[in-house]
N, C-alpha and C. Protein backbone atom coordinates (compact mmCIF):
# COMPACT_ATOMS: atom_id res chain seq x y z
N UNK A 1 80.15 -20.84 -98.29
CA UNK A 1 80.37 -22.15 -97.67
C UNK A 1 79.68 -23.20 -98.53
N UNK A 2 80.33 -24.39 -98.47
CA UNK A 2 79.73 -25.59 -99.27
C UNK A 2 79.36 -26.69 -98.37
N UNK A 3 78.92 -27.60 -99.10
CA UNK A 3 78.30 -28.74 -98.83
C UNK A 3 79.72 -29.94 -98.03
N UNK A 4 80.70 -29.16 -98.76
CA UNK A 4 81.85 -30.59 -98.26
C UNK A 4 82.60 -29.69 -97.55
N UNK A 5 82.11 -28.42 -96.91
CA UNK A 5 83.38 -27.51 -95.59
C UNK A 5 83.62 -29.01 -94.53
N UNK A 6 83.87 -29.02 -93.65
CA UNK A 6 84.51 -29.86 -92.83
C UNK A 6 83.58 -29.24 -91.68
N UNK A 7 83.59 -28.34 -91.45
CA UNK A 7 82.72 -28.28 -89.91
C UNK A 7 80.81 -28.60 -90.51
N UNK A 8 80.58 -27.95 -91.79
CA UNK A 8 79.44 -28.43 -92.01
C UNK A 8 78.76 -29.96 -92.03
N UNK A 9 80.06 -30.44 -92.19
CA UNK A 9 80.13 -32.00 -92.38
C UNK A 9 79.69 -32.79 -91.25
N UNK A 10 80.75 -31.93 -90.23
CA UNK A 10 80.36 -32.71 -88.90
C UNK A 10 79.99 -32.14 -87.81
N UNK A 11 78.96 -31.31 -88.97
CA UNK A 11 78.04 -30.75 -87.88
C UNK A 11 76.47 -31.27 -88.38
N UNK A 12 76.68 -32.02 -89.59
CA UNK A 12 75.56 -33.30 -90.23
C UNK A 12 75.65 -34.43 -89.28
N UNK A 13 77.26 -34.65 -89.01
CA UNK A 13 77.14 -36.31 -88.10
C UNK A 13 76.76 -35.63 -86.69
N UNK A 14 76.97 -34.73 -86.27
CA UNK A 14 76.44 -34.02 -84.40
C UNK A 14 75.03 -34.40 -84.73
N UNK A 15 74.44 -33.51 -85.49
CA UNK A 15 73.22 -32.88 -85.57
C UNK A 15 72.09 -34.24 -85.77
N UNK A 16 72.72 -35.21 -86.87
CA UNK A 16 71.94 -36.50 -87.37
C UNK A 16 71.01 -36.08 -88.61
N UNK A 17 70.32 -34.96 -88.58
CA UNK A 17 69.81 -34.60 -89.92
C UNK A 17 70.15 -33.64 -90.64
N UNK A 18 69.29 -33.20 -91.89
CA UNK A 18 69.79 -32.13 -92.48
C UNK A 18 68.67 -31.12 -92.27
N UNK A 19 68.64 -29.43 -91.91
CA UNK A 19 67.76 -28.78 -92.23
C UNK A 19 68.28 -28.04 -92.19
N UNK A 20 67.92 -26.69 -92.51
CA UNK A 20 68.37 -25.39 -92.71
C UNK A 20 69.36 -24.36 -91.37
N UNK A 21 68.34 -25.24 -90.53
CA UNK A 21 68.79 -24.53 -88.71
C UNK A 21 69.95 -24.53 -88.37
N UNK A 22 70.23 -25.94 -88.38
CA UNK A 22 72.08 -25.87 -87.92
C UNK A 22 73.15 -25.42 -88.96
N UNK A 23 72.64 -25.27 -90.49
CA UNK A 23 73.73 -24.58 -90.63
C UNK A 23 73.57 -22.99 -90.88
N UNK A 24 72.60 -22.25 -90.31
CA UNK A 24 72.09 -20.82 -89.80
C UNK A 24 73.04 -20.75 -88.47
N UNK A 25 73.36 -21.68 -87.49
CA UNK A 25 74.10 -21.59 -86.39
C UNK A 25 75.33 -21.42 -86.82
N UNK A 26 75.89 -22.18 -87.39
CA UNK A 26 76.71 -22.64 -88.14
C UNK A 26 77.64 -21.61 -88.66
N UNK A 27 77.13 -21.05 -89.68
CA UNK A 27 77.01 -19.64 -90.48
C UNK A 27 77.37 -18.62 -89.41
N UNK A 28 76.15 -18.15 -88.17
CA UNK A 28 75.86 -17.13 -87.48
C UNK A 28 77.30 -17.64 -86.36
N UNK A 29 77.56 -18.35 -85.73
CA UNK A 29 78.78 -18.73 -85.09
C UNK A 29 80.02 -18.18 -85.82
N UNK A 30 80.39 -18.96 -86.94
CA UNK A 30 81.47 -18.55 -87.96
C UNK A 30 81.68 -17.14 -88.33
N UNK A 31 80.53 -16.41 -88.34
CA UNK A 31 80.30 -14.69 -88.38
C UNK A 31 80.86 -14.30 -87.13
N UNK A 32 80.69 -15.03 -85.72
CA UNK A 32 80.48 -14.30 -84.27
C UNK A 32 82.68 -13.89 -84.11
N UNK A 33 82.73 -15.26 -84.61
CA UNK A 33 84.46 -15.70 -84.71
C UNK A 33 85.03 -14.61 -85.07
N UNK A 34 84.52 -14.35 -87.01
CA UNK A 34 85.55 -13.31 -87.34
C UNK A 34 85.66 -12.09 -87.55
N UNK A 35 84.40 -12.05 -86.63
CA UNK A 35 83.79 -10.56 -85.84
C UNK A 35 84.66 -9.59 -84.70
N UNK A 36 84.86 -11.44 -84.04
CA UNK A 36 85.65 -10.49 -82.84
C UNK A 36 86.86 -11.02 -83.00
N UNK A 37 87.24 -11.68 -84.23
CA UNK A 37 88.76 -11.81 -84.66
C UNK A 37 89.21 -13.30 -83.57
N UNK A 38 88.48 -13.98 -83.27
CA UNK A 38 89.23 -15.03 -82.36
C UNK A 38 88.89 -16.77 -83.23
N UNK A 39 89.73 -17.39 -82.45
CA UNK A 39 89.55 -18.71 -82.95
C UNK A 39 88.62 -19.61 -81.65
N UNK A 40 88.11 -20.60 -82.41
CA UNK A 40 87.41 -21.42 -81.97
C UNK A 40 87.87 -22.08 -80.71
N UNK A 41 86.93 -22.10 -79.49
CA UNK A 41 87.30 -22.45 -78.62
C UNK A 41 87.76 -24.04 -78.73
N UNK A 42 88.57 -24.01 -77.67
CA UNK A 42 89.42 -25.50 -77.47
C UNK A 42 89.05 -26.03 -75.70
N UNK A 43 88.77 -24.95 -75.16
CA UNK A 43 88.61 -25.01 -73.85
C UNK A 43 87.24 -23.70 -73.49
N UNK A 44 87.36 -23.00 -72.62
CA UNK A 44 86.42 -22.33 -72.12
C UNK A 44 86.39 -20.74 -72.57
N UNK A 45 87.31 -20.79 -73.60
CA UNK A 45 87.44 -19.37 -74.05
C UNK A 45 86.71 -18.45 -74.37
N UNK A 46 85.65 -18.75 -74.75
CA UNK A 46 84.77 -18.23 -75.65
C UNK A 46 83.13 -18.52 -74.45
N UNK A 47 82.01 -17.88 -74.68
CA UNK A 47 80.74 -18.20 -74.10
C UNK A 47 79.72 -17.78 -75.39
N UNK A 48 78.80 -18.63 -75.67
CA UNK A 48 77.86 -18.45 -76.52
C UNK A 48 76.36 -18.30 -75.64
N UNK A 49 76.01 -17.00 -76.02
CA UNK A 49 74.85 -17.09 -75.62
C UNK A 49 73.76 -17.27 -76.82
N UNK A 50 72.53 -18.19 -76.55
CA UNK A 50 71.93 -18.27 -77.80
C UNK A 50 70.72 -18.06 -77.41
N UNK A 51 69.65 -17.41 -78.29
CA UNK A 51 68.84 -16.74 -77.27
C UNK A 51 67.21 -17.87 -77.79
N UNK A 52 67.63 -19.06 -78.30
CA UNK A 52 66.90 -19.82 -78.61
C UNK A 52 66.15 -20.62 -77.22
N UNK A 53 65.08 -21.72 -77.53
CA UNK A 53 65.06 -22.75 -75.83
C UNK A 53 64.39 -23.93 -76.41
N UNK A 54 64.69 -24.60 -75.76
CA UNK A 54 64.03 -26.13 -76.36
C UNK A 54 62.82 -26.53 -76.75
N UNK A 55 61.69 -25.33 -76.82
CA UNK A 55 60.68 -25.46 -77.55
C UNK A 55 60.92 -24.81 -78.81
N UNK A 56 62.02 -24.21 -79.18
CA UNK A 56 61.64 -22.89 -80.40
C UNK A 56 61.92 -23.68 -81.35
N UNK A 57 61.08 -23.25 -82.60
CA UNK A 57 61.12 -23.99 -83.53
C UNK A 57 62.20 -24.47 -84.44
N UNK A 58 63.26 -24.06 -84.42
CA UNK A 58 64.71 -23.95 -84.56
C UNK A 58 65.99 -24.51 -83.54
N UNK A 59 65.47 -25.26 -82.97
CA UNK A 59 66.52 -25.90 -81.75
C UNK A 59 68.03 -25.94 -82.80
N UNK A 60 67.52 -26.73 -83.80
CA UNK A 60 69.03 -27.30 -84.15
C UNK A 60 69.72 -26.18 -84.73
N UNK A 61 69.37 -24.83 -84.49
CA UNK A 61 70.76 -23.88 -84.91
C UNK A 61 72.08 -23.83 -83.64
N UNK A 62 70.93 -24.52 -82.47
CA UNK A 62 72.20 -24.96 -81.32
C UNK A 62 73.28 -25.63 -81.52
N UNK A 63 72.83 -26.28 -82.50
CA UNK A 63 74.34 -27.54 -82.84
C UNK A 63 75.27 -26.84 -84.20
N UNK A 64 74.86 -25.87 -84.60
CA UNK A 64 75.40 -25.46 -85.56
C UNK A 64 76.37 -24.43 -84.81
N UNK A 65 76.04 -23.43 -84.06
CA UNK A 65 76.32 -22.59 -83.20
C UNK A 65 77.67 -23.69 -82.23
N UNK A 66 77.48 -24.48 -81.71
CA UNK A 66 78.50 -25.69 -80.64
C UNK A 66 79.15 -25.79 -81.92
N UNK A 67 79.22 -26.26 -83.71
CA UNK A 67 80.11 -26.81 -83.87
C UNK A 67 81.23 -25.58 -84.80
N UNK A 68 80.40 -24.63 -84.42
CA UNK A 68 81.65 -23.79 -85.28
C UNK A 68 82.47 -22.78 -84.15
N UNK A 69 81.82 -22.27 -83.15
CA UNK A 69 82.70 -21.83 -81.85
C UNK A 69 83.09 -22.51 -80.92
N UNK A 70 83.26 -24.07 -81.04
CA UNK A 70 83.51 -24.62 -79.81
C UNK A 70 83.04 -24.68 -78.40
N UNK A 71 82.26 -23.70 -78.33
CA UNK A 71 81.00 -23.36 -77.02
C UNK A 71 79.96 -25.02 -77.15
N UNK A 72 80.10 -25.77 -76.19
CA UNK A 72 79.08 -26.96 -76.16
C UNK A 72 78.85 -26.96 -74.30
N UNK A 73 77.78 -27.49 -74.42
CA UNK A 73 76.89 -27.74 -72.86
C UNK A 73 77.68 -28.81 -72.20
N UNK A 74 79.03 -29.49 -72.74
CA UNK A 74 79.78 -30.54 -72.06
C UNK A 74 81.03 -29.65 -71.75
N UNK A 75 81.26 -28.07 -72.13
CA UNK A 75 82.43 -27.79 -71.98
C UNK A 75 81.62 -26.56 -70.70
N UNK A 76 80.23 -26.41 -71.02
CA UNK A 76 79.20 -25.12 -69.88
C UNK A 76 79.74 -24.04 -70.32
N UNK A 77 79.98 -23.74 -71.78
CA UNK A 77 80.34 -22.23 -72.42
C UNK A 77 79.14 -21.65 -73.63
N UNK A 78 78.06 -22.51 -73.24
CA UNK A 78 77.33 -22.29 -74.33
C UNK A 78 75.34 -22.11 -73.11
N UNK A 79 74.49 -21.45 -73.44
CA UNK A 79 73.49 -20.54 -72.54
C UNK A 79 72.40 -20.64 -73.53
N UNK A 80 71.36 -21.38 -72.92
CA UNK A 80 70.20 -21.11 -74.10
C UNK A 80 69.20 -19.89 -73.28
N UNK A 81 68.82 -18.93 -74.19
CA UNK A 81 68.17 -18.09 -72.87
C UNK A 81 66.58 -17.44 -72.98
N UNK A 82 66.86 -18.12 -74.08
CA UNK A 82 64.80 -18.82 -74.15
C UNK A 82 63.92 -17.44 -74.16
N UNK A 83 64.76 -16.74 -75.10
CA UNK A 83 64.05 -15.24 -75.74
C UNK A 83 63.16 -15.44 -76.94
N UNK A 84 63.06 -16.74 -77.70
CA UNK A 84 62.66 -17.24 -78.81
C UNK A 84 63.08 -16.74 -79.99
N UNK A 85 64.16 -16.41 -80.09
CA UNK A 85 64.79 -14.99 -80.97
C UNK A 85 65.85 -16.55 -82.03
N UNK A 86 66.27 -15.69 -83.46
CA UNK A 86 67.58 -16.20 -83.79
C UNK A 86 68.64 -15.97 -83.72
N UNK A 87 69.24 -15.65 -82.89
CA UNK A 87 70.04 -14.56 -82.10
C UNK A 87 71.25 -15.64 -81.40
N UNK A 88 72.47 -15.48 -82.05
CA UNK A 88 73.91 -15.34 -81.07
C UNK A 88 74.55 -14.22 -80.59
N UNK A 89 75.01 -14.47 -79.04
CA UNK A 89 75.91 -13.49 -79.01
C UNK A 89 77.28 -14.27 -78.28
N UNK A 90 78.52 -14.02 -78.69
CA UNK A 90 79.83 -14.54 -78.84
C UNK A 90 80.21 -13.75 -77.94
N UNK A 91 81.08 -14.61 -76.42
CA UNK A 91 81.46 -13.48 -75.69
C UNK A 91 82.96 -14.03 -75.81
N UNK A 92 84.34 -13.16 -75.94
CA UNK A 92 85.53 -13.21 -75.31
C UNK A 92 85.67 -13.69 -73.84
N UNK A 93 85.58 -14.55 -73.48
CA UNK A 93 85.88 -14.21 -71.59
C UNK A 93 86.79 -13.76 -71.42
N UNK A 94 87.86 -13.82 -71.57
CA UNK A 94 89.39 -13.38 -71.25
C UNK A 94 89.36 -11.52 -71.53
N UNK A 95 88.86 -10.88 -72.45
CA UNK A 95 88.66 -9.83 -73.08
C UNK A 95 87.62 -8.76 -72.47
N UNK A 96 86.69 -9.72 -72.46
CA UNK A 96 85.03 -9.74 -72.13
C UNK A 96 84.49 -8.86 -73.92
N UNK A 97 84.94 -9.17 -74.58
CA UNK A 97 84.75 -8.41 -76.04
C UNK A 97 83.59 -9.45 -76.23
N UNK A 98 82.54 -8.93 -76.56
CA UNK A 98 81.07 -9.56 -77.29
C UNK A 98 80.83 -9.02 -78.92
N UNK A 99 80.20 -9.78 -79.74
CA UNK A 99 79.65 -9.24 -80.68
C UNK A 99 78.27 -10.08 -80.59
N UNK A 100 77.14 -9.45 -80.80
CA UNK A 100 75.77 -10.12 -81.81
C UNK A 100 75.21 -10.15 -82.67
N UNK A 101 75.26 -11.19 -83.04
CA UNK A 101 74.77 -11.71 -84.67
C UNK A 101 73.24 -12.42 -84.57
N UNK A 102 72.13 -11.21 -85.01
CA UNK A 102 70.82 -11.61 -85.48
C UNK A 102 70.43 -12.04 -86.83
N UNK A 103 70.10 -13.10 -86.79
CA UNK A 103 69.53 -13.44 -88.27
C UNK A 103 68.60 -12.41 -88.96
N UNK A 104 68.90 -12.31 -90.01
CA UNK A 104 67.48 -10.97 -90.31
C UNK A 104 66.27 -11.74 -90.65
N UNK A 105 64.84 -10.64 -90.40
CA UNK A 105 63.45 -11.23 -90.33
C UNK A 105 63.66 -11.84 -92.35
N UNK A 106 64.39 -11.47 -92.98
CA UNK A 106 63.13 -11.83 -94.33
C UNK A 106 64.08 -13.62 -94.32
N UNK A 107 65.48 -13.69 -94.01
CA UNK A 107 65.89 -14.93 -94.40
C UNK A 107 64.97 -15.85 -93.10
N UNK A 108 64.62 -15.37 -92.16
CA UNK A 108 63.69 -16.43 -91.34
C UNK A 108 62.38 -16.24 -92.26
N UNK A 109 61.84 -15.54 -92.58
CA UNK A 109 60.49 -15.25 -93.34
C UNK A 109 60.42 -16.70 -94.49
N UNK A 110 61.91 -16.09 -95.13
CA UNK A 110 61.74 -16.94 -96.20
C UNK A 110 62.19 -18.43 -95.62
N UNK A 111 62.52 -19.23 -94.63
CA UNK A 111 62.74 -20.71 -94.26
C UNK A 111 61.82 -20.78 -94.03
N UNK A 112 60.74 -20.11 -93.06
CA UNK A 112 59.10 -20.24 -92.28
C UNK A 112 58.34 -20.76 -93.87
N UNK A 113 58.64 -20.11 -95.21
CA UNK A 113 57.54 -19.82 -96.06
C UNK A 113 58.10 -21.49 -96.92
N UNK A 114 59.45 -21.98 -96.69
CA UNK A 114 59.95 -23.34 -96.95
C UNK A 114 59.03 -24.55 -97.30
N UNK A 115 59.39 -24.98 -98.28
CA UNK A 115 58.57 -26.75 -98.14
C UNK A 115 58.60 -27.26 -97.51
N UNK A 116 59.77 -27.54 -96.76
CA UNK A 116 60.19 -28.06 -95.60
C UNK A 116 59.60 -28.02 -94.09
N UNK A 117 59.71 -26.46 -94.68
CA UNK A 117 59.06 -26.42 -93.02
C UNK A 117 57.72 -27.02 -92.71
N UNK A 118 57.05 -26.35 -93.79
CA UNK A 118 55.26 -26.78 -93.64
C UNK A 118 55.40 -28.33 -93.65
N UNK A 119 56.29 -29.40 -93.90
CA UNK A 119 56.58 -30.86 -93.69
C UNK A 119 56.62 -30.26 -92.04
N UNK A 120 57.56 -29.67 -91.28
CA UNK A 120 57.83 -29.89 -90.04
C UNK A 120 56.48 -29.59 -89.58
N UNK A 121 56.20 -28.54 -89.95
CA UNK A 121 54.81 -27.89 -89.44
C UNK A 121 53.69 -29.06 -89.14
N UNK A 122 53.52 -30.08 -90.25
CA UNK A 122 52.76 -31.35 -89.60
C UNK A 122 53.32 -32.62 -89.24
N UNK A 123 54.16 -32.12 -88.31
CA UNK A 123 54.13 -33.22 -87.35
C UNK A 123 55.33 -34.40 -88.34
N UNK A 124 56.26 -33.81 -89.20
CA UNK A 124 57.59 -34.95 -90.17
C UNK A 124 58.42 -34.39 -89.71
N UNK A 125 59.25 -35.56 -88.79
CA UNK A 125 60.26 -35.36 -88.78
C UNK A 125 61.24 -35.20 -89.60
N UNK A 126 62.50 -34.41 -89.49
CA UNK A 126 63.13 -34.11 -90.39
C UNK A 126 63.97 -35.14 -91.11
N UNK A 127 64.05 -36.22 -90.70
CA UNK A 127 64.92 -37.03 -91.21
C UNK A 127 64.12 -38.30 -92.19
N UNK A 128 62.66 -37.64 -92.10
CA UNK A 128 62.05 -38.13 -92.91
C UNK A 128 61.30 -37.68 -94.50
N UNK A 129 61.71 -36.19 -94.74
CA UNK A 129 61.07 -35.17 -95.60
C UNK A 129 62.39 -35.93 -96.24
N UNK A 130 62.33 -35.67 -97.79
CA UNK A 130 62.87 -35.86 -99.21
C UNK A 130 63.80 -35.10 -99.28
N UNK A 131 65.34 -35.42 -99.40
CA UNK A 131 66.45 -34.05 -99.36
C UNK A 131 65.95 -33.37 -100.68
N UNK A 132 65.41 -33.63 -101.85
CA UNK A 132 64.85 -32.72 -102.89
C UNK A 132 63.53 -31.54 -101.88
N UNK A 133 63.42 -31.60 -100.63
CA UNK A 133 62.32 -30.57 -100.50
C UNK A 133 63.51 -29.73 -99.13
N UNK A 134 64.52 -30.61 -98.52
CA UNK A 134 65.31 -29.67 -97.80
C UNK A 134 66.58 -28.89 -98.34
N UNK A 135 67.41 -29.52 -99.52
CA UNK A 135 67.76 -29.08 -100.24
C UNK A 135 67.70 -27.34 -100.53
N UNK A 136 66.86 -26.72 -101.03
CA UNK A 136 66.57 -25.45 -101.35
C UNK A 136 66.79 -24.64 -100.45
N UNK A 137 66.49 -25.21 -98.71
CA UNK A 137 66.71 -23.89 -97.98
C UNK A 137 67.88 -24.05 -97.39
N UNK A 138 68.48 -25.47 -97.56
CA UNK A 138 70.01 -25.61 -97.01
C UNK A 138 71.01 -24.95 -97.69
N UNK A 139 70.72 -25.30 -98.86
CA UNK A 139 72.06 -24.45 -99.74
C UNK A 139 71.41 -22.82 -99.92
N UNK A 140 70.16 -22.57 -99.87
CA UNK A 140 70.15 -20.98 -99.46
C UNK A 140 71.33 -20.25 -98.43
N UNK A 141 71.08 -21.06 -97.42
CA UNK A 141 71.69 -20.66 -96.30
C UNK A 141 73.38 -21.11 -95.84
N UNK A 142 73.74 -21.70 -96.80
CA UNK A 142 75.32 -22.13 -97.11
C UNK A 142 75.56 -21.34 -98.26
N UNK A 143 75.02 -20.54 -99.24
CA UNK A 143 75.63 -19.92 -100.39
C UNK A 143 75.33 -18.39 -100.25
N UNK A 144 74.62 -18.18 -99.12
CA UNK A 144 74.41 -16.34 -99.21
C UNK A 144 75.29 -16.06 -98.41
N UNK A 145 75.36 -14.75 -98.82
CA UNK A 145 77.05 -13.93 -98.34
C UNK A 145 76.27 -13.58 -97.02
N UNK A 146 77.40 -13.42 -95.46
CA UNK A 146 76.88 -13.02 -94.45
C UNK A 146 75.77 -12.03 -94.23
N UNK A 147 76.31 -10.90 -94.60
CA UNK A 147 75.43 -9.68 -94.56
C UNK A 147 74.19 -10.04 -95.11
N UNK A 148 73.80 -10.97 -95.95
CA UNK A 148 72.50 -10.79 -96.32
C UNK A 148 71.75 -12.16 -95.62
N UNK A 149 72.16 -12.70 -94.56
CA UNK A 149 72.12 -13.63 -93.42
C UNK A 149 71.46 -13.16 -92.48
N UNK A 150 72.68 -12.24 -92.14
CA UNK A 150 72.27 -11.46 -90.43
C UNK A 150 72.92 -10.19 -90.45
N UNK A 151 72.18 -10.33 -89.49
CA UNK A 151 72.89 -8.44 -88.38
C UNK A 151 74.22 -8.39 -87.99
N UNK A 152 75.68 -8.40 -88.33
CA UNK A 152 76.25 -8.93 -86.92
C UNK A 152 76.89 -7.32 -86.46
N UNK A 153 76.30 -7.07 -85.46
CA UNK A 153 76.30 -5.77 -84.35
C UNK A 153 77.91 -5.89 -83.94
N UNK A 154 78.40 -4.23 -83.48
CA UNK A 154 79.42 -3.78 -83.22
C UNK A 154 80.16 -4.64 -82.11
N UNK A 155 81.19 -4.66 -81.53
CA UNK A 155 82.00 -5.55 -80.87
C UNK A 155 81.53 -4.73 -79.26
N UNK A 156 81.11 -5.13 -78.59
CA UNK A 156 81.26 -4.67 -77.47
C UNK A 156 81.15 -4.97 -76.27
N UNK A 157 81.62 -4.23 -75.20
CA UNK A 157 82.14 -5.19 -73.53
C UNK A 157 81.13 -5.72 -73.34
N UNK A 158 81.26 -6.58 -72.65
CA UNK A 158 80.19 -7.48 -71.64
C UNK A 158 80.90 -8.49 -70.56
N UNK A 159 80.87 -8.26 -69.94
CA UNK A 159 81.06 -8.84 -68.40
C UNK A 159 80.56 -10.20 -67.79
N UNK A 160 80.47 -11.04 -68.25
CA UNK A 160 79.62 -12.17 -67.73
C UNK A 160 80.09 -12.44 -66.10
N UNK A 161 78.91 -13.18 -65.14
CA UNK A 161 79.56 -13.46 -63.75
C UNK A 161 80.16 -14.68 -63.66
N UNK A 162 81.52 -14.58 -63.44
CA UNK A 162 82.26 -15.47 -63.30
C UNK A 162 81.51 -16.90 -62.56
N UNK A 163 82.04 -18.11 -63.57
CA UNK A 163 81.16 -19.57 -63.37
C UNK A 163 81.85 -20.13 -61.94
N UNK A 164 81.52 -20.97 -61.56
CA UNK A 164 82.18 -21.83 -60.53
C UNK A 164 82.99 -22.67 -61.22
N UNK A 165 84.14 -22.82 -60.22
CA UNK A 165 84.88 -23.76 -60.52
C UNK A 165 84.41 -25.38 -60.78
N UNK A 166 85.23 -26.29 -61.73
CA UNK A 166 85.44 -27.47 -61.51
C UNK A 166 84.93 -28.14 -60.39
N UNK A 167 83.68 -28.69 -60.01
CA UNK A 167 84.31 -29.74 -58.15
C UNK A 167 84.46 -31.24 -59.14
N UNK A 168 85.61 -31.59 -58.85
CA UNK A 168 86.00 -32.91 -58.38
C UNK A 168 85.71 -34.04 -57.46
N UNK A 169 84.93 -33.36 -56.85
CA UNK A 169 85.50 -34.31 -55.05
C UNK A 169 83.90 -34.58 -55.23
N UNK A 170 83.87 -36.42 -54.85
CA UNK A 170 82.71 -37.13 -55.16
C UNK A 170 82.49 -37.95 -53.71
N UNK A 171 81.17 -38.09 -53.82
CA UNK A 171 80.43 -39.09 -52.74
C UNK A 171 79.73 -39.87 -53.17
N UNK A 172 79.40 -40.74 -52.46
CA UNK A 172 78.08 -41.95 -52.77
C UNK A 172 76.99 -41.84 -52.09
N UNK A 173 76.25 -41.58 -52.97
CA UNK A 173 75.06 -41.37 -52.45
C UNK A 173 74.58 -42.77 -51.17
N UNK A 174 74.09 -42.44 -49.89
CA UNK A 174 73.67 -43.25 -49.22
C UNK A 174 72.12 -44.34 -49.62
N UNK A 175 71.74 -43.42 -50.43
CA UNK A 175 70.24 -44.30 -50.75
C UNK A 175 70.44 -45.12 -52.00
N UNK A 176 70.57 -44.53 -53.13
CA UNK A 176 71.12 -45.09 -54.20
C UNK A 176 72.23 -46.22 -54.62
N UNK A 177 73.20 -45.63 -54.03
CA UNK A 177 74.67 -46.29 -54.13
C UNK A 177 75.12 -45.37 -55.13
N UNK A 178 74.40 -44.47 -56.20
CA UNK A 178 75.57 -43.99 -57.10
C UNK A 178 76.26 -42.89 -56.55
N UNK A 179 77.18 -42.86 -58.01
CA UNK A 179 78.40 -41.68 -57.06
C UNK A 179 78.00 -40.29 -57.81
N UNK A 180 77.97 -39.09 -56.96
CA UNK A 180 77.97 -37.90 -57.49
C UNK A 180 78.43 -36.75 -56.72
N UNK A 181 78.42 -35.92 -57.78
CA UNK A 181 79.95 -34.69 -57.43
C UNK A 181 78.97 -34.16 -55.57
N UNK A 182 80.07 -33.54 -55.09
CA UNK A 182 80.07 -33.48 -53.45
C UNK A 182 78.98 -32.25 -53.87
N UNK A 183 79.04 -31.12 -54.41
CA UNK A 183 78.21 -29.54 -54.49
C UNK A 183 76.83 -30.15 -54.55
N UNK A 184 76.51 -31.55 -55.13
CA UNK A 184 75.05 -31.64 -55.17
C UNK A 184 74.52 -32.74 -54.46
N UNK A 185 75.40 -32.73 -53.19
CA UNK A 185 75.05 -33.91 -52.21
C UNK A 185 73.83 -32.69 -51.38
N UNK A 186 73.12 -33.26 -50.78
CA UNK A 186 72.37 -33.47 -49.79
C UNK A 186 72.05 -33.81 -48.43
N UNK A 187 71.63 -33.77 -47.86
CA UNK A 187 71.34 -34.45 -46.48
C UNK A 187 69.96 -34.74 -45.84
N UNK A 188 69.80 -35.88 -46.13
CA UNK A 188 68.34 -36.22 -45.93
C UNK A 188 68.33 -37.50 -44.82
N UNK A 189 67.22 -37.24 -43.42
CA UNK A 189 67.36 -37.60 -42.21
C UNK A 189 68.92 -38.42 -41.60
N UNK A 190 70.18 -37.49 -41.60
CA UNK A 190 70.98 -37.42 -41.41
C UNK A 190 72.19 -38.61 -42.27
N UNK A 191 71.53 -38.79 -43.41
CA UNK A 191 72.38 -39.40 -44.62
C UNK A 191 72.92 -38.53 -45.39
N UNK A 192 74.02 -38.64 -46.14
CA UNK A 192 74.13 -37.87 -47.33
C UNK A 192 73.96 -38.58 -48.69
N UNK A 193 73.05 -37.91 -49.47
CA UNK A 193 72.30 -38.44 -50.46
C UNK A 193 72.30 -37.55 -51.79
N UNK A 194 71.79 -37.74 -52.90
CA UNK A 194 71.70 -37.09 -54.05
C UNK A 194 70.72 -36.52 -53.91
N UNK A 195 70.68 -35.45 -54.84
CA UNK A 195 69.20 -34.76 -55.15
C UNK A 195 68.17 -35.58 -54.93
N UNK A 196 67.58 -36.18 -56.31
CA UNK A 196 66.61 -36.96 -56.71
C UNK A 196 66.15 -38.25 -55.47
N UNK A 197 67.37 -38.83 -54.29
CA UNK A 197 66.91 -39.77 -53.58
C UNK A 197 66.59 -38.66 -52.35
N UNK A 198 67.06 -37.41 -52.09
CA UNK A 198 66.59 -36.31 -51.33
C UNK A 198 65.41 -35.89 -51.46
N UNK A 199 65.01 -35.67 -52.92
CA UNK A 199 63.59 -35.72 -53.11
C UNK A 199 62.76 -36.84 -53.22
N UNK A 200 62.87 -37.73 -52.71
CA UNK A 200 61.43 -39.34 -52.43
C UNK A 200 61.21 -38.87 -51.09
C-alpha cells in the first residue's frame, strides 16, 4: 500500500493526523476483508470488533479499522472492547463467518521503540511532531507485506446477539424541550423526560 491508495487518503482527512495507528487499522481491516473474502460494508453487514478503548495508546487504529471495513459507531457495527490488545476481529453477520487479525508483538515493539512515539510519550501531540520523525513508522507500516504485520487467524463461526432494531418514534422531552428517540424517554414525577433531565 502507498501513500496516495484512496482509502489511506481519507482515512488522513477522518483521522486529521498522521501516525502509524490508523494505518495499522487500516492495513489490519483490509487483511480482515480478504480473509473472509467480503467487501466493505455499505450498510450493517459486517461487525468489527476492536479490542482497543479510549485510553489505549493507539486509539487511532479505530479510524483506520472504520475506514477500510465500513464498520463506524454512526452505522453501531463497530465494538471497542477495551482488552488493550491490537487486535481486530471481522464478523460476517449474515454468515456469522469471523476472522482475527492480531498485530504481531515485534511490529508493535518496533512503533513503541519509534521517534515518534517517545514525542507522544511526552505529552506532543501528533499533529505537532515533524512528518521527518513520523514518516519512518508510517511507511513501515504501509510497505510491509501482511504476514509480517499480523496474525490473521483461521475463518471461524461466531454468533453475535442480535442488535435492536432502528426506533424512530420520538418525544419531547418535558423538562428540556429537546426531542429524543422514545427507548430513552423516562418518567420522572409523572413527566416524560430524557435521561440526563431524569437524572437532576
Amino acid at each position: 500500500m502507498d501513500k496516495n491508495n484512496e482509502y489511506y487518503k481519507a482515512g488522513l482527512l477522518l483521522h486529521g493526523h498522521k501516525c502509524p495507528a490508523m494505518p495499522m487499522g487500516l492495513r489490519a481491516g483490509l487483511a480482515a476483508l480478504e480473509a473472509l473474502g467480503v467487501e466493505r460494508a455499505k450498510d450493517g453487514q459486517l461487525t468489527a470488533l476492536i479490542e482497543i478503548d479510549s485510553d489505549h495508546c493507539a486509539t487511532c487504529y479505530a479510524d483506520g479499522v472504520m475506514m477500510a471495513t465500513g464498520c463506524t459507531f454512526g452505522k453501531g457495527n463497530i465494538r471497542k472492547l477495551g482488552y488493550g490488545k491490537f487486535v481486530l476481529t471481522l464478523v460476517d453477520n449474515k454468515t456469522g463467518r469471523s476472522v482475527r487479525v492480531a498485530t504481531k508483538n515485534e511490529v508493535i515493539k518496533r512503533n513503541q521503540e519509534s521517534e515518534f512515539i517517545q514525542y507522544r510519550k511526552n505529552g506532543i501531540p501528533a499533529s505537532k511532531i515533524e512528518p521527518a520523525l513520523i514518516d519512518p513508522a508510517v511507511d513501515f507500516i504501509l510497505a510491509e507485506p501482511v504476514e509480517n504485520l499480523f496474525k490473521v487467524g483461521p475463518v471461524q463461526e461466531m454468533k453475535l446477539p442480535a442488535g435492536r432494531p432502528h426506533d424512530f418514534n420520538t418525544f419531547i422531552c418535558a423538562d428540556c424541550g429537546e426531542v429524543a428517540v422514545e427507548r430513552y424517554a423516562r418518567i420522572k414525577n409523572g413527566k416524560v423526560v430524557c435521561i440526563p433531565c431524569s437524572e437532576k
